[in-house]
N, C-alpha and C. Protein backbone atom coordinates (compact mmCIF):
# COMPACT_ATOMS: atom_id res chain seq x y z
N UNK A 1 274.78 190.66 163.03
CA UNK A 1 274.49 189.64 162.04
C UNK A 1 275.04 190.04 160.67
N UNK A 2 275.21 191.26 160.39
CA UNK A 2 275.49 191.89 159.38
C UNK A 2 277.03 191.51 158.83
N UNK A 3 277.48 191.46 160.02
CA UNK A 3 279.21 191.46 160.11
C UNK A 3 279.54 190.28 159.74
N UNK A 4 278.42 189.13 160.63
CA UNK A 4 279.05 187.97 159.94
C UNK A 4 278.74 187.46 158.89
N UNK A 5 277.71 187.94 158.23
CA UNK A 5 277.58 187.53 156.68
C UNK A 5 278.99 187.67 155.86
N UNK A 6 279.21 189.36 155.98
CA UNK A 6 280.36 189.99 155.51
C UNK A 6 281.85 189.29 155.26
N UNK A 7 281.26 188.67 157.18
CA UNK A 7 282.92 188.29 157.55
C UNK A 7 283.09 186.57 156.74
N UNK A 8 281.90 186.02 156.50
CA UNK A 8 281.93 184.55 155.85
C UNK A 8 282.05 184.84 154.65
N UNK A 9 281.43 185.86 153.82
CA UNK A 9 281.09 186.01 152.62
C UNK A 9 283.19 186.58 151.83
N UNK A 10 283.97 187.22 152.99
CA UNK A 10 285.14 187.82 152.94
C UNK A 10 285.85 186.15 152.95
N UNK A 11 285.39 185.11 153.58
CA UNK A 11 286.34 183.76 154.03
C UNK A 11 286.29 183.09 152.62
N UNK A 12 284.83 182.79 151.99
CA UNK A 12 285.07 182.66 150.92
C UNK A 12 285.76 182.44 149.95
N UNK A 13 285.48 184.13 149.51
CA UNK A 13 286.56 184.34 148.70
C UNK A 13 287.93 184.32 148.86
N UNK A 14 288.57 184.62 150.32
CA UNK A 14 289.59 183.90 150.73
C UNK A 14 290.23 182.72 150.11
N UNK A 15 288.96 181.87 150.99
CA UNK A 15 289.51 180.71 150.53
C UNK A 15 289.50 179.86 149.55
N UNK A 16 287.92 180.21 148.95
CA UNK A 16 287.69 179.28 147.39
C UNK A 16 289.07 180.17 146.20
N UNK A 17 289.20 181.10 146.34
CA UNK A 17 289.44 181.91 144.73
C UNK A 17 290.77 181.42 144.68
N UNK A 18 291.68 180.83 145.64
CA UNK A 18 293.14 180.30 145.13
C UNK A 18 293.25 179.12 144.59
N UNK A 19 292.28 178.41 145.11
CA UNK A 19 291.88 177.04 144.48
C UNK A 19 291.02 177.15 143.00
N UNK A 20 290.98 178.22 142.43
CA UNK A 20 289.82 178.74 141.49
C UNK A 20 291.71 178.03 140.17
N UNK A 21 291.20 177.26 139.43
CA UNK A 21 292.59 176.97 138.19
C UNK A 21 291.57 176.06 137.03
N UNK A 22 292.30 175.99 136.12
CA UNK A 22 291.29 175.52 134.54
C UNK A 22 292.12 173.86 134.58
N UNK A 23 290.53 173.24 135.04
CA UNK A 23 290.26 171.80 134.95
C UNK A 23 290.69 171.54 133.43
N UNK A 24 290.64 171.97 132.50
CA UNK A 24 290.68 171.74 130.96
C UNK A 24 291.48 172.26 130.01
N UNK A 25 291.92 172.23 129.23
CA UNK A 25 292.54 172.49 128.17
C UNK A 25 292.46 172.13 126.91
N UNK A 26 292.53 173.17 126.22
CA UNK A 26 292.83 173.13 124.56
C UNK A 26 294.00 172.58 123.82
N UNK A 27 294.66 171.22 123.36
CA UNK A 27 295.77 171.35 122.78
C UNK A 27 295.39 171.97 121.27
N UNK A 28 296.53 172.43 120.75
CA UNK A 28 296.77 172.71 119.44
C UNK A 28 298.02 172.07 119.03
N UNK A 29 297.86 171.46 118.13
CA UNK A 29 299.55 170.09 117.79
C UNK A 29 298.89 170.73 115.88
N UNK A 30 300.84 170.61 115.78
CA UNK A 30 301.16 170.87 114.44
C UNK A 30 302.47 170.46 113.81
N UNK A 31 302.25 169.34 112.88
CA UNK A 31 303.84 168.89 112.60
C UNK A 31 303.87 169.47 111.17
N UNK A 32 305.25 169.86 110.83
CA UNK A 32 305.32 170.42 109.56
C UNK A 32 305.72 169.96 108.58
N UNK A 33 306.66 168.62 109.55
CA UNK A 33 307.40 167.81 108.75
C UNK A 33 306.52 166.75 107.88
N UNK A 34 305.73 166.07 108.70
CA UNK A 34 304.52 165.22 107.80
C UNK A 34 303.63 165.86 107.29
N UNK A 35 302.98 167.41 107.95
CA UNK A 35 301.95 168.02 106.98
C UNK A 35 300.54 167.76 107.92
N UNK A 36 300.72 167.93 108.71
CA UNK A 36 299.05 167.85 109.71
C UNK A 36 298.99 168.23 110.97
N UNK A 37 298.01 169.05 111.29
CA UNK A 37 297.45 169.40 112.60
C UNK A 37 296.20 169.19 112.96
N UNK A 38 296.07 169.32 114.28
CA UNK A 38 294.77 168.98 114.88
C UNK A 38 294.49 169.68 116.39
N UNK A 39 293.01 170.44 116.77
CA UNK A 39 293.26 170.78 117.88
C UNK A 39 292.36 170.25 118.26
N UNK A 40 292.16 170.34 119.70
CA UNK A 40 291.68 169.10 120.49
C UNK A 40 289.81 170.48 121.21
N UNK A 41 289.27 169.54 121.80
CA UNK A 41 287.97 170.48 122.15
C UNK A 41 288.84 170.37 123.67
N UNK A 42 288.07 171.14 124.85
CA UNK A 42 288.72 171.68 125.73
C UNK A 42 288.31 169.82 126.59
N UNK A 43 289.74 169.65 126.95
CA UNK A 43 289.62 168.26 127.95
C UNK A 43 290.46 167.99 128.97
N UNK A 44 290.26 167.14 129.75
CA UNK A 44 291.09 167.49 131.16
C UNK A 44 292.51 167.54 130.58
N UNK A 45 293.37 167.60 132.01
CA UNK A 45 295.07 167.95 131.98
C UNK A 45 295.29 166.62 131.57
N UNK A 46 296.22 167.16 130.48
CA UNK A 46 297.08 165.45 130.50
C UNK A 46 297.93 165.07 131.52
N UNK A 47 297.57 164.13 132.23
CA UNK A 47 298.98 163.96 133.75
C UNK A 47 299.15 162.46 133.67
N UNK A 48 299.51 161.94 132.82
CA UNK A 48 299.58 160.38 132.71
C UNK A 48 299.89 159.81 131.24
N UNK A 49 300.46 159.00 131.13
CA UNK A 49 301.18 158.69 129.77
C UNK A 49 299.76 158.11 128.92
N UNK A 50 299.97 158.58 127.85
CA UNK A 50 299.12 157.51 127.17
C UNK A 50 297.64 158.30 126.93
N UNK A 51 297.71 159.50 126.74
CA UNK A 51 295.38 159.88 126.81
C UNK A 51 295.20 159.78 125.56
N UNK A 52 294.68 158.83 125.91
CA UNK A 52 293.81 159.07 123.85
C UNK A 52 293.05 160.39 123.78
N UNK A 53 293.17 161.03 122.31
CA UNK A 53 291.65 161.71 122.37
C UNK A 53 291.13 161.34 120.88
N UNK A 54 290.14 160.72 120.68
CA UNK A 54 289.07 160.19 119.57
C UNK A 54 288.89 161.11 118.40
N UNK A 55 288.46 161.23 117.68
CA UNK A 55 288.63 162.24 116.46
C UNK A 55 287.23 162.82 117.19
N UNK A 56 286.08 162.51 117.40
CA UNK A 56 285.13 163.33 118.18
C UNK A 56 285.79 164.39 118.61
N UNK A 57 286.41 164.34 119.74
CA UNK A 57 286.68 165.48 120.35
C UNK A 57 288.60 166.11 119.72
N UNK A 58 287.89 166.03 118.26
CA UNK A 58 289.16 166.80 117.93
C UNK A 58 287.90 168.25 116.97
N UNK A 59 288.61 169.52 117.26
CA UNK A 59 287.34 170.38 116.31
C UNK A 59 287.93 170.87 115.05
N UNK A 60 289.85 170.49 114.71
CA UNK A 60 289.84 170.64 113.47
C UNK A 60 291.12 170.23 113.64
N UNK A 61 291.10 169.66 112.29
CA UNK A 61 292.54 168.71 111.67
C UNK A 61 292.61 169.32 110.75
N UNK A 62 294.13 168.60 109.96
CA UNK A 62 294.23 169.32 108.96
C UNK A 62 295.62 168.41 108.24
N UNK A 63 295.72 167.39 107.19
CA UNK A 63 296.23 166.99 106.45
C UNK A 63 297.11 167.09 104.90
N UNK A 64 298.24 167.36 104.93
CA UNK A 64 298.84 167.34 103.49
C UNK A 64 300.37 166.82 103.64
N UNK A 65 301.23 167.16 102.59
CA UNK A 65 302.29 166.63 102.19
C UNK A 65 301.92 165.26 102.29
N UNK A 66 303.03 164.45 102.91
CA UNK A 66 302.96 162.70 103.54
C UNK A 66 301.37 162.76 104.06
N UNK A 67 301.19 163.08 104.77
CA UNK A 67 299.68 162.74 105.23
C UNK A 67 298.32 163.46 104.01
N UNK A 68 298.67 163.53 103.34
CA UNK A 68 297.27 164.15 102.42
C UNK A 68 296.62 163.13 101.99
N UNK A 69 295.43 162.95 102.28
CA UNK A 69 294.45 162.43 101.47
C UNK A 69 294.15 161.17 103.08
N UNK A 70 294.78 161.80 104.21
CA UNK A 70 294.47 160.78 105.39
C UNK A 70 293.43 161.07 106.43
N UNK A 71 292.93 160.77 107.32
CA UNK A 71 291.72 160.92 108.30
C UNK A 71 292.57 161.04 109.42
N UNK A 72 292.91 161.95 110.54
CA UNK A 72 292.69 161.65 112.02
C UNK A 72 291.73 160.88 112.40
N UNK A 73 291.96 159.75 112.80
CA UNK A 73 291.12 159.01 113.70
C UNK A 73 291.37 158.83 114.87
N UNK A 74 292.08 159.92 115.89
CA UNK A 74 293.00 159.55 117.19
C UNK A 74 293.99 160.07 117.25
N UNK A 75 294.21 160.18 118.66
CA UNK A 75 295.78 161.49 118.88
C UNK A 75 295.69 160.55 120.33
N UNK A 76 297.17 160.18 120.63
CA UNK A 76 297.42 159.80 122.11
C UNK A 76 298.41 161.20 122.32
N UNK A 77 297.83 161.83 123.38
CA UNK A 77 298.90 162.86 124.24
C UNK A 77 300.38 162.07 124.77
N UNK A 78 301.13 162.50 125.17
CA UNK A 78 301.88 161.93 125.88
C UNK A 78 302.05 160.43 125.47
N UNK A 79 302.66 159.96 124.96
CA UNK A 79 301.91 158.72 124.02
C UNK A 79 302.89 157.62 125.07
N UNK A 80 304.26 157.93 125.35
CA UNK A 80 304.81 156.60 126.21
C UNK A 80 305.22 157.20 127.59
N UNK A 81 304.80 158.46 127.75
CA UNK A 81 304.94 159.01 129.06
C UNK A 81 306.35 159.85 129.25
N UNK A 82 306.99 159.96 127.52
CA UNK A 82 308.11 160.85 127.70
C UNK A 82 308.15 161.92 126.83
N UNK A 83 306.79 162.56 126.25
CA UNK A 83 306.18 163.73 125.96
C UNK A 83 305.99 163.53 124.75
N UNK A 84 305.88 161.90 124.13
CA UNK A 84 305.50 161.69 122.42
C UNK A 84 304.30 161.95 121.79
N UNK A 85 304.15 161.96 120.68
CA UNK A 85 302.61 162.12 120.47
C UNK A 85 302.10 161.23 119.31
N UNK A 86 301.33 160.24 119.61
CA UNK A 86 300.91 159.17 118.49
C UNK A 86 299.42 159.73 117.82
N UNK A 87 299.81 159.67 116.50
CA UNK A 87 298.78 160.62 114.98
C UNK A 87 298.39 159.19 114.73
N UNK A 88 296.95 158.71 114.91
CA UNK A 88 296.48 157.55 114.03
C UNK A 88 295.37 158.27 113.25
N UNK A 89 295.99 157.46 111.51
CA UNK A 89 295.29 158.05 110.49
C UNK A 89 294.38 156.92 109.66
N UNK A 90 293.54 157.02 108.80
CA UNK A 90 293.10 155.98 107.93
C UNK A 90 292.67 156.77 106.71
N UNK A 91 292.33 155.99 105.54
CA UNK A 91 291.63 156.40 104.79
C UNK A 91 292.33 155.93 103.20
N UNK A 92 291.46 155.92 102.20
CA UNK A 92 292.24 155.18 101.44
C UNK A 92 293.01 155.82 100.39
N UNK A 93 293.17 157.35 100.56
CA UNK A 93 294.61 157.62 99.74
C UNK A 93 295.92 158.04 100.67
N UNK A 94 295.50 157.37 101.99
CA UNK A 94 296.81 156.98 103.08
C UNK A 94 297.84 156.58 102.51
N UNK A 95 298.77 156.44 101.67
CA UNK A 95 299.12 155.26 100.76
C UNK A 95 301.06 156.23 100.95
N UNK A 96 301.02 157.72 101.29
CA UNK A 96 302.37 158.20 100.96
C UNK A 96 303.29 158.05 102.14
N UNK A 97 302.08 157.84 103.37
CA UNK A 97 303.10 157.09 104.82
C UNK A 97 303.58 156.07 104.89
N UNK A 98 304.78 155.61 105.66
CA UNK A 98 304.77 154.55 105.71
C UNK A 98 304.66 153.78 106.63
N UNK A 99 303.51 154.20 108.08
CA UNK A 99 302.91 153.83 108.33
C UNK A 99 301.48 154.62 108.67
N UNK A 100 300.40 154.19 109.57
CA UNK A 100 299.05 154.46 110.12
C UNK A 100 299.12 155.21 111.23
N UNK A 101 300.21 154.61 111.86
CA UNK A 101 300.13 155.73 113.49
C UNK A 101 301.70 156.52 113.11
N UNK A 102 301.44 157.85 113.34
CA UNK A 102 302.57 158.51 113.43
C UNK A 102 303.29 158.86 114.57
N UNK A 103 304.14 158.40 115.33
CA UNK A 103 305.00 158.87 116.65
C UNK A 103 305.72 159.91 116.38
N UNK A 104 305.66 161.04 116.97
CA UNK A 104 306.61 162.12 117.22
C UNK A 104 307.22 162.34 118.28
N UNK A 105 308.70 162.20 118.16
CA UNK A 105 308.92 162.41 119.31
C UNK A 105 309.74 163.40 119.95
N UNK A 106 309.17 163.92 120.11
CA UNK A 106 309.32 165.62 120.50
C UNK A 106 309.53 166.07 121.76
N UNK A 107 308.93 165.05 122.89
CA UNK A 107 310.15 164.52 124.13
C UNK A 107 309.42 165.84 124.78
N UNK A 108 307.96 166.46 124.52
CA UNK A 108 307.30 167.80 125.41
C UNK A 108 307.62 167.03 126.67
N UNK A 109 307.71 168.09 127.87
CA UNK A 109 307.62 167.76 129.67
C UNK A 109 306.32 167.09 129.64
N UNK A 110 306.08 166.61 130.59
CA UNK A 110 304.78 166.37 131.51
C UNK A 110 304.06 168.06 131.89
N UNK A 111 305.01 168.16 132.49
CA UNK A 111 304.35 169.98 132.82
C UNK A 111 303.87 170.69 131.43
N UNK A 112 303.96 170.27 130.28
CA UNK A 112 303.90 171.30 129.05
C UNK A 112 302.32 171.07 128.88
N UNK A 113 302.14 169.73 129.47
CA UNK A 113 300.81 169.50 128.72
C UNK A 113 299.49 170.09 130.12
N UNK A 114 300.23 170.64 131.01
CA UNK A 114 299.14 171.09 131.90
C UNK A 114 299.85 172.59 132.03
N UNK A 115 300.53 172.75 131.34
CA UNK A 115 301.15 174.32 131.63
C UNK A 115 300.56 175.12 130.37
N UNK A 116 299.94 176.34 130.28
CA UNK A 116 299.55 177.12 128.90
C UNK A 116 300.61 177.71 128.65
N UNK A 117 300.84 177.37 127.13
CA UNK A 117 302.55 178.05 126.01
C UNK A 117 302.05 177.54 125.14
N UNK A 118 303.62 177.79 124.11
CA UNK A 118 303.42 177.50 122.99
C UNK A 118 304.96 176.34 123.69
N UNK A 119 305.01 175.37 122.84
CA UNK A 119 306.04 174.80 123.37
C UNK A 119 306.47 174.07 121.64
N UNK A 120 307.97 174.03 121.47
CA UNK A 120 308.09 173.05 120.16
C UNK A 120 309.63 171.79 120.09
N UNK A 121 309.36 171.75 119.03
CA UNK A 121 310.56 170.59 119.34
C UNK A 121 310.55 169.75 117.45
N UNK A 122 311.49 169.32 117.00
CA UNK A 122 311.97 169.10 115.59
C UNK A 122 310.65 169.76 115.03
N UNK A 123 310.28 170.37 114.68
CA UNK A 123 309.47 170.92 113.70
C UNK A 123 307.74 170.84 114.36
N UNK A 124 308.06 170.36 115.10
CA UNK A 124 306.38 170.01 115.76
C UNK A 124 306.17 171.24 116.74
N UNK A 125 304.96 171.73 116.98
CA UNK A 125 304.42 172.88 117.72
C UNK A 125 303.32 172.02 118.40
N UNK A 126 303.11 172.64 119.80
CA UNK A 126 301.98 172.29 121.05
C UNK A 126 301.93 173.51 121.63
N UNK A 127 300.76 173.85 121.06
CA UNK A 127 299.96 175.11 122.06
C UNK A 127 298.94 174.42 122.63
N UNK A 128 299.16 175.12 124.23
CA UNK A 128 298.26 174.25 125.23
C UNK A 128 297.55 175.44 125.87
N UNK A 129 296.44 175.99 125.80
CA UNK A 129 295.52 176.82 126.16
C UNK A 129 294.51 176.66 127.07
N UNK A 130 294.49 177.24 128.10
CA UNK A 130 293.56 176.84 129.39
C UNK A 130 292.10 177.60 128.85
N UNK A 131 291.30 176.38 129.19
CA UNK A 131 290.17 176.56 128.61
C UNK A 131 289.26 177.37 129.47
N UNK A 132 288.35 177.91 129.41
CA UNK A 132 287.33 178.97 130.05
C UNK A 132 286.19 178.34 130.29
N UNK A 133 286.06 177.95 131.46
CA UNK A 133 284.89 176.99 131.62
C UNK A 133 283.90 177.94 132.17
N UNK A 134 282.56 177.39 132.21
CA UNK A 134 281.64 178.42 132.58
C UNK A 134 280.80 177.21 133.66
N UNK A 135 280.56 177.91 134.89
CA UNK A 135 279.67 177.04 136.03
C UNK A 135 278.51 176.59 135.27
N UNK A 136 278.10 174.97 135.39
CA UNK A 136 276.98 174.40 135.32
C UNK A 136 275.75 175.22 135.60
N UNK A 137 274.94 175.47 135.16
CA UNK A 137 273.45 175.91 135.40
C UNK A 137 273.04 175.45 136.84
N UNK A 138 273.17 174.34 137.24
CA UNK A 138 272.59 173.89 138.47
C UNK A 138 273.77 174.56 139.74
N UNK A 139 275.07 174.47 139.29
CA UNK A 139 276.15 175.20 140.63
C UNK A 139 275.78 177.04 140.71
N UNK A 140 275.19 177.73 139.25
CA UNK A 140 275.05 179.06 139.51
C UNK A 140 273.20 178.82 140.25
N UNK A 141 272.25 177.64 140.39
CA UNK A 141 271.17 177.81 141.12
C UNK A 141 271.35 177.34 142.16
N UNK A 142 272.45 176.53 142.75
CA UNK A 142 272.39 175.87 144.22
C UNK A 142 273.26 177.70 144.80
N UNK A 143 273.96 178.65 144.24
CA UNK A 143 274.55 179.81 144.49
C UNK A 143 273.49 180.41 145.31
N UNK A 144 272.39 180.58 144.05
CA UNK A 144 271.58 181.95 144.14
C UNK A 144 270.80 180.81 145.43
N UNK A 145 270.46 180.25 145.35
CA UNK A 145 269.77 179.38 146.54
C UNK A 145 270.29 179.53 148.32
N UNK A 146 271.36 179.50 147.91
CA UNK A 146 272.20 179.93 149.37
C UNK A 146 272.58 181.40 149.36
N UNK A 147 271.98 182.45 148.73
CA UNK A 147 272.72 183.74 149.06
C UNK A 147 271.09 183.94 149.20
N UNK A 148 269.64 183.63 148.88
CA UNK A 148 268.74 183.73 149.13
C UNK A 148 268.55 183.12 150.41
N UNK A 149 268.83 181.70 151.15
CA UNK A 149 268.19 181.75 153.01
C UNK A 149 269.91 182.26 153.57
N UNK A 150 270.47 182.75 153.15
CA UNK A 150 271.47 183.78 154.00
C UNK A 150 270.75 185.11 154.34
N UNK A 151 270.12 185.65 152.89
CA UNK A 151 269.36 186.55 152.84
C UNK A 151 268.21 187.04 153.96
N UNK A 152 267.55 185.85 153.41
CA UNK A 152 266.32 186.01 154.33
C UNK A 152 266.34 184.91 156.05
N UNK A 153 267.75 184.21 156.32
CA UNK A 153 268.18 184.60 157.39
C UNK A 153 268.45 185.78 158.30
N UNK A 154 269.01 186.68 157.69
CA UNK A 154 269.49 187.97 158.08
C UNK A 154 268.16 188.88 158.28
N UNK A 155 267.21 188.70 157.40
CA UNK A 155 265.70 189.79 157.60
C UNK A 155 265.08 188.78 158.41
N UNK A 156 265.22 187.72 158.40
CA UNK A 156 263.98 187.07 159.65
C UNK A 156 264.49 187.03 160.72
N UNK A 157 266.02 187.57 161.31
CA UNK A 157 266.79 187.78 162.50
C UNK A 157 266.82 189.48 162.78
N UNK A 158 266.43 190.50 161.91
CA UNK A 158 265.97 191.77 162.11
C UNK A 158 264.48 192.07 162.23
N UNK A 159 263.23 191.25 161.63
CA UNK A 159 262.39 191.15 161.76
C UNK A 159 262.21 190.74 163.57
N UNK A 160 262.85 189.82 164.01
CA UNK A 160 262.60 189.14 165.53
C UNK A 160 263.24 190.05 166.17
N UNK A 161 263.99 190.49 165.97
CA UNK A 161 264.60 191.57 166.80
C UNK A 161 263.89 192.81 166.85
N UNK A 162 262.83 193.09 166.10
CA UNK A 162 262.21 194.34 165.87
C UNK A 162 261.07 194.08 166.59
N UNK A 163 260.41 192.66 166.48
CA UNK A 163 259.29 192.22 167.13
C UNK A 163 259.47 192.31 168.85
N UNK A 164 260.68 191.60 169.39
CA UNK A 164 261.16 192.05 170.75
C UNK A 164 260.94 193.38 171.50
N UNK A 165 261.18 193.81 170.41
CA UNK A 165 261.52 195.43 171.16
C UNK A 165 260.25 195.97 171.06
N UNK A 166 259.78 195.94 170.19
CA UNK A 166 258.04 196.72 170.22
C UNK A 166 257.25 195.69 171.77
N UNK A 167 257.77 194.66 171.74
CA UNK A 167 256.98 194.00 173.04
C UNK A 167 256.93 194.80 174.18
């Protein structure tokens, strides 16, 4: 019984740990030419044209030159699906752009935005950082839950076996 704990507990890790890769990512975007950056909180892969992300889940911007005195209100990743990136700004000393949404087009891969680098293009920088997720509270107790009746599978199958033999 021993062996096959071992030998499941060896399949496992086998087999879960290659499939083990980071659901999420950090962008970091920085244009130099307009004067603003923004990095993003950790959110899925971009794999599709067009992801908004909301100024919520941005954890720091950063505005000057042409853009000074403007708000991030919005970042589309991948903005037409050929690696652009649309900056929507507001606020009312917006006034040195000449427009609200900024397109860059900087033409990143598809792969850049699920691949971790630093990647750049006319003056614009994308660092894409795989984020470090940590298991839900409830996936590390459904764990300890199943390594506990494996557990005490294994002693209540040495216990019966001990009871046999004294018979």
């Amino acid at each position: 019984m021993r062996k096959l704990f071992w030998l499941v507990l060896a399949l496992l890790v086998v087999v879960v740990a290659p499939a083990a890769r980071a659901d999420s990512f950090i962008y970091s975007y920085s244009d130099s030419g307009a004067g603003f950056s923004f990095t993003t909180e950790a959110i899925p892969a971009v794999t599709a044209s067009g992801t908004t992300v909301p100024a919520a889940d941005l954890t720091a911007t950063s505005t000057s030159l042409s853009t000074a005195g403007c708000t991030i209100t919005s970042v589309v990743l991948n903005y037409s699906g050929n690696g652009e990136t649309q900056t929507n700004f507001t606020g009312s000393g917006c006034t040195a752009i000449s427009s609200l949404n900024l397109i860059d087009y900087t033409s990143f891969a598809l792969s850049d935005y699920s691949t971790p680098g630093t990647y750049g293009g006319y003056g614009d920088i994308l660092v894409v950082t795989a984020a470090v997720t940590a298991p839900e509270p409830n996936s590390l107790l459904q764990m300890l839950i199943g390594m506990g009746v494996l557990t005490f599978g294994v002693c209540w199958g040495r216990i019966g076996h001990a009871g046999r033999l004294a018979a």
